[in-house]
N, C-alpha and C. Protein backbone atom coordinates (compact mmCIF):
# COMPACT_ATOMS: atom_id res chain seq x y z
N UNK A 1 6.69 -23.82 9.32
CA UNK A 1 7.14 -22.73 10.14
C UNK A 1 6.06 -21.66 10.24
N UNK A 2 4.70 -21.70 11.02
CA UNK A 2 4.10 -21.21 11.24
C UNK A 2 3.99 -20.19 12.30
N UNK A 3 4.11 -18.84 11.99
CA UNK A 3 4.08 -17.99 13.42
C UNK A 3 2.31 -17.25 13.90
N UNK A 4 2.93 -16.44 14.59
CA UNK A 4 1.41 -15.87 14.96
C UNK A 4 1.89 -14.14 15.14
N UNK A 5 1.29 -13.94 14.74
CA UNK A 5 1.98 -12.10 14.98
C UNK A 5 0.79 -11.50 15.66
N UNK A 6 1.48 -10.93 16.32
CA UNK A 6 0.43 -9.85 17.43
C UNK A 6 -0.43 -9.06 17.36
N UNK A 7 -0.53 -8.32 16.05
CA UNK A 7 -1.48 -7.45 14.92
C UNK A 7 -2.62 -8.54 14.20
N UNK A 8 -2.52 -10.33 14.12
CA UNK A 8 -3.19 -10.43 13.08
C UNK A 8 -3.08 -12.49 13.89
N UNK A 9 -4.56 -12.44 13.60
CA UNK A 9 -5.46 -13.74 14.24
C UNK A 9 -5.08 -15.12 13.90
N UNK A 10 -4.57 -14.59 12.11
CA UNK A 10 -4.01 -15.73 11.47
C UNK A 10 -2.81 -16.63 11.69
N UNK A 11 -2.96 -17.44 11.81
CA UNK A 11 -1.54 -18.22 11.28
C UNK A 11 -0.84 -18.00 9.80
N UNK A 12 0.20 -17.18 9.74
CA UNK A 12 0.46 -16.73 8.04
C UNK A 12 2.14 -17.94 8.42
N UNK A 13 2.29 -18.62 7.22
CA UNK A 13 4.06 -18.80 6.77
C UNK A 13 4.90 -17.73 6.61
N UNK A 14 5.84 -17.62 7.48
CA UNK A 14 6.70 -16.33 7.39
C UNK A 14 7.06 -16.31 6.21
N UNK A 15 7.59 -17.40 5.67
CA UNK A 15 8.07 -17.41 3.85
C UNK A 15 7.05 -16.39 3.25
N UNK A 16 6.00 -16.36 3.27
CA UNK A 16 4.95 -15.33 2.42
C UNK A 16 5.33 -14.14 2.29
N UNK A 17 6.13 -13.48 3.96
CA UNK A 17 6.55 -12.12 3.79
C UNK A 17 8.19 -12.06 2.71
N UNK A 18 8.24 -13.08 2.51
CA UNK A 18 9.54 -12.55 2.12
C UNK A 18 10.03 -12.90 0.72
N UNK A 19 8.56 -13.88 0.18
CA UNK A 19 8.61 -14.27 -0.99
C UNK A 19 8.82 -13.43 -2.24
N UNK A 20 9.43 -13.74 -4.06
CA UNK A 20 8.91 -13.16 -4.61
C UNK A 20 8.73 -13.67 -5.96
N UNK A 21 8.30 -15.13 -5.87
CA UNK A 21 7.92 -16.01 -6.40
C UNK A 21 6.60 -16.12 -6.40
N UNK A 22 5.97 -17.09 -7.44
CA UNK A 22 4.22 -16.40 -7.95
C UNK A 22 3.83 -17.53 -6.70
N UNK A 23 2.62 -16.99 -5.83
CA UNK A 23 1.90 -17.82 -5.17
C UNK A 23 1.80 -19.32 -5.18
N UNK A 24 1.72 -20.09 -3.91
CA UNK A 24 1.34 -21.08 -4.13
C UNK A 24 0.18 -21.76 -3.91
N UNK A 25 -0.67 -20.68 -3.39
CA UNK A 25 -2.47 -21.06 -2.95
C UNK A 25 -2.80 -19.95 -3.43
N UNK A 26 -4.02 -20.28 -3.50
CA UNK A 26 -5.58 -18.75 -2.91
C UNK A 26 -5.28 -18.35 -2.16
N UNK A 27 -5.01 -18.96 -0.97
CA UNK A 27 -5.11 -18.11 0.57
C UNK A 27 -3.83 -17.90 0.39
N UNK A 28 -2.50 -17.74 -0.01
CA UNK A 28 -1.74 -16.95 -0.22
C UNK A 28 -2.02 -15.66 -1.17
N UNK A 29 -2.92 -16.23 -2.66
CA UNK A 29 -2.88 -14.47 -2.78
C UNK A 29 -3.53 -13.64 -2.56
N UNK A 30 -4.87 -14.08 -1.69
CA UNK A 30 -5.46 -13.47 -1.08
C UNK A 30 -4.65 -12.70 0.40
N UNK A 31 -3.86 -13.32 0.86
CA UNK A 31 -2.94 -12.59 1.92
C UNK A 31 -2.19 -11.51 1.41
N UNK A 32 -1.66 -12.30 0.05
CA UNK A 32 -0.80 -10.44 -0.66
C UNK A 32 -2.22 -9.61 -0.64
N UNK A 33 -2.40 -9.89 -1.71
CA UNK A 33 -3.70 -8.46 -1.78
C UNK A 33 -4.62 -7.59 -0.55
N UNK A 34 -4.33 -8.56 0.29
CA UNK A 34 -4.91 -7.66 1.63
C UNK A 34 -4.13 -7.38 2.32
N UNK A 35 -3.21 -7.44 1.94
CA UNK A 35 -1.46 -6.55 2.76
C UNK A 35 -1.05 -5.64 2.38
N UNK A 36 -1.84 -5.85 0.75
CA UNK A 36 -1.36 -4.35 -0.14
C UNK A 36 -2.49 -3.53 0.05
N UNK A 37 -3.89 -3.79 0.17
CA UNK A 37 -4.71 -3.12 1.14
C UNK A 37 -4.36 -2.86 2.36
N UNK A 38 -3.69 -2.83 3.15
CA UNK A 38 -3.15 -2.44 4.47
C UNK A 38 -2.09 -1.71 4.72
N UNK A 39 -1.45 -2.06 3.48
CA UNK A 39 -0.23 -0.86 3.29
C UNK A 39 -0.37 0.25 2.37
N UNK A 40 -1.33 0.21 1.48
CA UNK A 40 -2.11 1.23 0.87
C UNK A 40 -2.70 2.01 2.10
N UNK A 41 -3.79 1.87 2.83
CA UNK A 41 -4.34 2.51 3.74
C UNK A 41 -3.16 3.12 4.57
N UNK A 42 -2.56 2.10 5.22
CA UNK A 42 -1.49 2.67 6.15
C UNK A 42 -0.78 4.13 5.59
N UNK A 43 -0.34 3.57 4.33
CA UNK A 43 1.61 4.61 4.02
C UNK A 43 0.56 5.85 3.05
N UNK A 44 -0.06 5.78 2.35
CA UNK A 44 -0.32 6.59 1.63
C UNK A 44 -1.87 7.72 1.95
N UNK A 45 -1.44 8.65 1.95
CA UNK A 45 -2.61 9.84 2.32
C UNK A 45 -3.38 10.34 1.26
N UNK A 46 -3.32 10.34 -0.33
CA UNK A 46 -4.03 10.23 -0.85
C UNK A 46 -4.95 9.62 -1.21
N UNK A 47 -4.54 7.95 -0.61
CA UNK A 47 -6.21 6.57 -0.58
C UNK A 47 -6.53 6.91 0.48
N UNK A 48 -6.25 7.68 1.20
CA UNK A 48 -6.58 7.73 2.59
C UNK A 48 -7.96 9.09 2.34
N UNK A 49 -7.74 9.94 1.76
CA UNK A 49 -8.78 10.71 1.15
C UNK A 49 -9.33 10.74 0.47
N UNK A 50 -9.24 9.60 -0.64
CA UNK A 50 -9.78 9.02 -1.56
C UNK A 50 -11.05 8.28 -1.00
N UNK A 51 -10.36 7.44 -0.53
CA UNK A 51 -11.30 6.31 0.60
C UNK A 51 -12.57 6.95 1.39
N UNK A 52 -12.14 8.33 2.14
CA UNK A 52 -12.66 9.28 2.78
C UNK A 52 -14.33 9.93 2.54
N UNK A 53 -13.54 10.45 0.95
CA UNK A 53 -14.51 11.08 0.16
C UNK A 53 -15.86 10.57 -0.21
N UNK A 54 -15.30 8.57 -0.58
CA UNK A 54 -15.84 7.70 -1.36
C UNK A 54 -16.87 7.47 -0.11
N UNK A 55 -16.88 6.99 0.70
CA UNK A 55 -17.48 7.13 2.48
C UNK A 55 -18.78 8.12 2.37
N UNK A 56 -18.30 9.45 2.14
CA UNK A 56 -19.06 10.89 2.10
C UNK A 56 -20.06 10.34 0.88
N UNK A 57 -19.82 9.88 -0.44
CA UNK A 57 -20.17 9.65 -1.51
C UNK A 57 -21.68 8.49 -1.21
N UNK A 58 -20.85 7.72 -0.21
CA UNK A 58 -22.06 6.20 -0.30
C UNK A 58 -22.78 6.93 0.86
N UNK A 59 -22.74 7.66 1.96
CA UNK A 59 -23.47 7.83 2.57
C UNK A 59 -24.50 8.61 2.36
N UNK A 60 -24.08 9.69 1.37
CA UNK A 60 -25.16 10.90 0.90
C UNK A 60 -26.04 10.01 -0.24
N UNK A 61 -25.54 9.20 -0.92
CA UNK A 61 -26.50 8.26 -1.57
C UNK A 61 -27.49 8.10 -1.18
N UNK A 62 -26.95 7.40 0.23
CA UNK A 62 -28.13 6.45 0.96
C UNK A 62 -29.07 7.13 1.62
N UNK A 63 -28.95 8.26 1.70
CA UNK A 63 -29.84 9.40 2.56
C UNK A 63 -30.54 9.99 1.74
N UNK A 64 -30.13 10.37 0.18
CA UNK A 64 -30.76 11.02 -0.96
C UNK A 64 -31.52 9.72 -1.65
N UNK A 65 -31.53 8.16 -1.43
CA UNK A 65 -31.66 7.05 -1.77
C UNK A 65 -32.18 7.23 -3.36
N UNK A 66 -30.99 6.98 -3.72
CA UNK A 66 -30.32 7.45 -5.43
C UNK A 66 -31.02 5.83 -5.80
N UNK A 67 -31.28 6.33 -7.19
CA UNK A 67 -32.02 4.57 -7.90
C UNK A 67 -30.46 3.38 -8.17
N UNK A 68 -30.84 2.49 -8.91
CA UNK A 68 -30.11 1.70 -8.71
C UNK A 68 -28.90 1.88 -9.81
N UNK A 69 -29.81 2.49 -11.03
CA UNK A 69 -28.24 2.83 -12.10
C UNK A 69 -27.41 4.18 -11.39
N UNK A 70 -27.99 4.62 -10.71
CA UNK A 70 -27.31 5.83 -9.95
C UNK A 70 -25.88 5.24 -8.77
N UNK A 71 -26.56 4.06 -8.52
CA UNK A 71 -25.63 3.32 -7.45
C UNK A 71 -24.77 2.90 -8.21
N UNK A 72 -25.38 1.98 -9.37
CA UNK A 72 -23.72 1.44 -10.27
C UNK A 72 -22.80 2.59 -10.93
N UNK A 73 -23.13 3.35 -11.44
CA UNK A 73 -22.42 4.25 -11.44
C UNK A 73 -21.41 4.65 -10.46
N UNK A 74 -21.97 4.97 -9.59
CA UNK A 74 -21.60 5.70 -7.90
C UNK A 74 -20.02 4.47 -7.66
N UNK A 75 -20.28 3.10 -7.47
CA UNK A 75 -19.73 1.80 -6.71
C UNK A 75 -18.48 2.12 -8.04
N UNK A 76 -19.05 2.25 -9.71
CA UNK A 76 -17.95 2.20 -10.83
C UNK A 76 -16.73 2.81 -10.43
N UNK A 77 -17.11 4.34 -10.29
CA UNK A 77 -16.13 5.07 -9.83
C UNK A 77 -15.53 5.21 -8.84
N UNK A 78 -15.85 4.99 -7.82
CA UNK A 78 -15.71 5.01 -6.90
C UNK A 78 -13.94 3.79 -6.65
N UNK A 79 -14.43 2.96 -7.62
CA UNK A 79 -14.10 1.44 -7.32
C UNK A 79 -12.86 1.91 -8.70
N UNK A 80 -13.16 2.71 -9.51
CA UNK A 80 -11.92 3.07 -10.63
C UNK A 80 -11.18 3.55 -10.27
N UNK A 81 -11.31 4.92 -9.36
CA UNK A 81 -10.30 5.69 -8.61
C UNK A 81 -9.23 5.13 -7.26
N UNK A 82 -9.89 4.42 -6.62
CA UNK A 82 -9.12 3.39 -5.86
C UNK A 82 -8.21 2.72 -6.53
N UNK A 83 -8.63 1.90 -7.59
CA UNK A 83 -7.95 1.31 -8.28
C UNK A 83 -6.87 1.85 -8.56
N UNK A 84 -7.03 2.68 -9.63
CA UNK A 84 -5.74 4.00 -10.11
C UNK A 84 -4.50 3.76 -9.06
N UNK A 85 -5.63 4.27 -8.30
CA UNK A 85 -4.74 5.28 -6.93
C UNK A 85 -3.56 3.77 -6.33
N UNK A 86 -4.57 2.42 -6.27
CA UNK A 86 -3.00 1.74 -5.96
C UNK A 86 -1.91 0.93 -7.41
N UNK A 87 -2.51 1.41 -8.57
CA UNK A 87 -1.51 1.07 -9.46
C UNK A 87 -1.00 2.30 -9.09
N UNK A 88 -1.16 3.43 -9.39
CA UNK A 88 -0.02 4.57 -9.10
C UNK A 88 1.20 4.44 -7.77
N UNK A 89 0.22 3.73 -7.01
CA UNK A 89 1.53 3.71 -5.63
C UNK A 89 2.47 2.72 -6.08
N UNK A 90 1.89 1.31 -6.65
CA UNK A 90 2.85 0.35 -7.58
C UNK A 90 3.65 0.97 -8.41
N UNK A 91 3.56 1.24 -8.77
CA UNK A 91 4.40 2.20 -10.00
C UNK A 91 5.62 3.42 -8.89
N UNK A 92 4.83 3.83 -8.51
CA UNK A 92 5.50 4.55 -7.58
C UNK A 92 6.84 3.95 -6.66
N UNK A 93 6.61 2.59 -6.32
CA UNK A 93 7.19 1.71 -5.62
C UNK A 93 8.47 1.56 -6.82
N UNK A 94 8.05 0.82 -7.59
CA UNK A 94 8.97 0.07 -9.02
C UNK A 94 10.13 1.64 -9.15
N UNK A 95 9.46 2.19 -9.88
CA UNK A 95 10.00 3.70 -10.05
C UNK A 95 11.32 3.79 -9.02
N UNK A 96 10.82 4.01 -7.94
CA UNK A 96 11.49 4.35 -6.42
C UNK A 96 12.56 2.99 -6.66
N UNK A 97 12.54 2.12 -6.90
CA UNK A 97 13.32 0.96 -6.56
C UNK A 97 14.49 0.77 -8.01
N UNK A 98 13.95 0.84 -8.73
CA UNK A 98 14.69 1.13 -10.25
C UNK A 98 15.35 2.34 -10.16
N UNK A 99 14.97 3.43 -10.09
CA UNK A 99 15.84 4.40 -9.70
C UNK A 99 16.62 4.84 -8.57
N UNK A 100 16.59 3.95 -7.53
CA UNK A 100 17.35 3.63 -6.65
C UNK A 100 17.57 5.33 -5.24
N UNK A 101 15.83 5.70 -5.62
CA UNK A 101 15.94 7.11 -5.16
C UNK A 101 16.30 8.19 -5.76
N UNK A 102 17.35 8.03 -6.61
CA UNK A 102 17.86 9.39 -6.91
C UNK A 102 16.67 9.58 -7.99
N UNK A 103 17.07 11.22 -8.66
CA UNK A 103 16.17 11.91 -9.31
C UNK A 103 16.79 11.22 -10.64
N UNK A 104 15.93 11.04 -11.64
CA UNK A 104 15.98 10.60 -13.22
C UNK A 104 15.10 10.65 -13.74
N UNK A 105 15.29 11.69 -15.13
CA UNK A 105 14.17 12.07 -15.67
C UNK A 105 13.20 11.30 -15.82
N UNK A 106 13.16 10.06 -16.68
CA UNK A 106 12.32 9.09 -16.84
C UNK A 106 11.05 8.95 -15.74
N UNK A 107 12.59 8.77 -14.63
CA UNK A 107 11.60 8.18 -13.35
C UNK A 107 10.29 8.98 -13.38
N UNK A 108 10.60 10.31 -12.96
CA UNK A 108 10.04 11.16 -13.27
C UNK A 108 8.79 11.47 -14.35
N UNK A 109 8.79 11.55 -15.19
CA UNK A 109 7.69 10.80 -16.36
C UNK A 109 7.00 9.83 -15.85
N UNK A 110 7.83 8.76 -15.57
CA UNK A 110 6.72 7.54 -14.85
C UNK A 110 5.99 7.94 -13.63
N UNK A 111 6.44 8.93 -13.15
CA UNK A 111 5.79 8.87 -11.72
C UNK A 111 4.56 10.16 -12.13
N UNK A 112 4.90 10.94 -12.99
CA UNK A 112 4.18 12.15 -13.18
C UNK A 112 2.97 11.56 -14.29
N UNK A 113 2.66 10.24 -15.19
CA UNK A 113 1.84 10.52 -15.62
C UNK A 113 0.79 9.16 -15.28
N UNK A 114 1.54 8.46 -14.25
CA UNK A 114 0.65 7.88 -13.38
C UNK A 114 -0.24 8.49 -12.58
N UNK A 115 0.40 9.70 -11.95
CA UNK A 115 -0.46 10.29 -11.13
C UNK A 115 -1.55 11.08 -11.82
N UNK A 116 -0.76 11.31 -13.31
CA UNK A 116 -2.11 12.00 -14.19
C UNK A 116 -3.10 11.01 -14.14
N UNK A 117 -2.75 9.65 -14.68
CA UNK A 117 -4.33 8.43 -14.20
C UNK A 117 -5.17 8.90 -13.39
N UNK A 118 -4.24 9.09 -11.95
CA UNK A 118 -5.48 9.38 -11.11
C UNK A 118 -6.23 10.72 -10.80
N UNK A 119 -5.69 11.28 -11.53
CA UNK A 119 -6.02 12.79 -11.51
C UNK A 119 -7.64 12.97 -12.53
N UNK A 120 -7.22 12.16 -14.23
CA UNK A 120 -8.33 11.73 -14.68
C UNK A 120 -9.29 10.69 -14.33
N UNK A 121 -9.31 10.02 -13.31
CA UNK A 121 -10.20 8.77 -12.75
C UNK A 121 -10.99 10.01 -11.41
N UNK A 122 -10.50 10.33 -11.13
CA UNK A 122 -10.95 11.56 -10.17
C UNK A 122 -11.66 12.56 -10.57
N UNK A 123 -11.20 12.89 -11.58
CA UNK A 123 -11.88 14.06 -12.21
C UNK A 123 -13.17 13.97 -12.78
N UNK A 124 -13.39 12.30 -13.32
CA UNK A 124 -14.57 11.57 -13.77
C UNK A 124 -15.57 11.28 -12.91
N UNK A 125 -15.18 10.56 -11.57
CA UNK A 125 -15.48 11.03 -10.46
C UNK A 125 -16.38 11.82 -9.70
N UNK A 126 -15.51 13.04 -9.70
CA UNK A 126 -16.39 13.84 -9.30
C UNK A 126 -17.76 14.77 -10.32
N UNK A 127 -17.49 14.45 -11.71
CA UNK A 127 -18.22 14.74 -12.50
C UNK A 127 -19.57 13.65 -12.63
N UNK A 128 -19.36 12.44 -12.56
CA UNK A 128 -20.41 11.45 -11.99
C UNK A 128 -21.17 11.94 -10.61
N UNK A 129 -20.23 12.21 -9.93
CA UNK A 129 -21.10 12.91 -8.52
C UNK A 129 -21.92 13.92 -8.77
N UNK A 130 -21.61 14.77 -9.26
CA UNK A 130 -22.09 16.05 -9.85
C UNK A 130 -23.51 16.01 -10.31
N UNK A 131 -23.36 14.91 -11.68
CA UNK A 131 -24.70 14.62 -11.87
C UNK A 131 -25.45 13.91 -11.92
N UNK A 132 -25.00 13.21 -10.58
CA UNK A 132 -25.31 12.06 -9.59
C UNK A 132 -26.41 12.84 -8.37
N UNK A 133 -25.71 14.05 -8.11
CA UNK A 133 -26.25 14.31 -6.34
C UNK A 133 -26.69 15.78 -6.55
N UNK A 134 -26.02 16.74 -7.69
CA UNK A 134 -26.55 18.04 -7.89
C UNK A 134 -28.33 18.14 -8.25
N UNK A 135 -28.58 17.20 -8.76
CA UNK A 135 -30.28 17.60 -9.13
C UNK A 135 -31.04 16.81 -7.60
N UNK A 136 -30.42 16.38 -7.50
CA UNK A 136 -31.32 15.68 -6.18
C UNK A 136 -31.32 16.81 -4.98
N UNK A 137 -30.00 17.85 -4.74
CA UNK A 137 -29.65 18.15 -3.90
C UNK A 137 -30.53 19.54 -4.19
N UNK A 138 -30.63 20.03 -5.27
CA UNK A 138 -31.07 21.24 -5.81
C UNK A 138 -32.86 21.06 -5.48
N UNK A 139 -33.16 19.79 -6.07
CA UNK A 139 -34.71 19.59 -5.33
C UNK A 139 -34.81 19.62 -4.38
N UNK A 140 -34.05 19.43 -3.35
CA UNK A 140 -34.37 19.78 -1.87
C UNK A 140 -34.22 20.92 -1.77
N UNK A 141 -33.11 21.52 -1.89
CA UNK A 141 -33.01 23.09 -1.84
C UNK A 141 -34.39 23.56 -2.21
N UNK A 142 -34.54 23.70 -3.38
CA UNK A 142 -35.59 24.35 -3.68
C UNK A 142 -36.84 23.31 -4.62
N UNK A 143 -37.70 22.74 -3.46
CA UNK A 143 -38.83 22.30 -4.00
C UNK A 143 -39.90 22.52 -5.00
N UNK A 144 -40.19 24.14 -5.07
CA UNK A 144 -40.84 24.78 -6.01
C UNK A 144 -40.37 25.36 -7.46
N UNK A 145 -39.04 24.17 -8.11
CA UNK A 145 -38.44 24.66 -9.14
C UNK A 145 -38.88 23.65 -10.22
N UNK A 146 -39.70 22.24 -9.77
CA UNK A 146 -39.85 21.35 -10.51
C UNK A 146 -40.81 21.99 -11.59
């Protein structure tokens, strides 16, 4: 039972959308995981500025052309905070579904110190940036400080 949907090139098994049983290929879990990339991007505005930033991040790299432990660094974090950011929406999801919406403290806890994750993956972040792009940026500013 193969369809074709109007958004997407593939031939997907409708069963896939509605499964919640463990995979039965690669190219099935490769279809979850890039659905949860698509619904990450889509529903949520914090990967959406996350994502944003990270953009701002690789491009000023490439213009300041940072060495190569400067890049792994740069790709680490970059690639940690994303991360976070969609276990937190997972969690967020579970949370929301276990608690059935309403308010409960717990829930609450769960949802508040997930988001602390990403608050500390962020915060690391931008402190890698810092002294990632501040001395590079400061030598341009001012050439005659070396």
């Amino acid at each position: 039972m193969e369809r074709l949907r109007s958004s997407e090139v593939l031939l997907i098994p409708s069963s896939w959308d509605r499964k919640t049983t463990r995979c039965g290929s690669l190219a099935e879990s490769f279809y979850h995981a890039f659905n949860g990339l698509r619904l990450g991007f889509r529903q949520e505005r914090n990967l959406k500025i996350q994502a944003f930033i990270a953009v701002c991040a690789i491009t000023l790299a490439f213009l300041l052309k940072i060495d190569s432990s400067a890049w792994l660094a740069l790709i680490f974090v970059i690639g940690l905070v994303l991360t976070v950011e969609f276990i937190n929406t997972s969690i967020e999801y579970i949370v929301d579904l276990a608690a059935n919406s309403t308010y409960h403290k717990s829930a609450k806890a769960a949802k508040d110190t997930a988001a602390a994750g990403v608050l500390i993956a962020s915060g690391c972040a931008a402190f890698t940036g810092v002294a990632i792009f501040l001395p590079r940026l400061i030598n341009i500013a001012f050439p005659n400080l070396r």
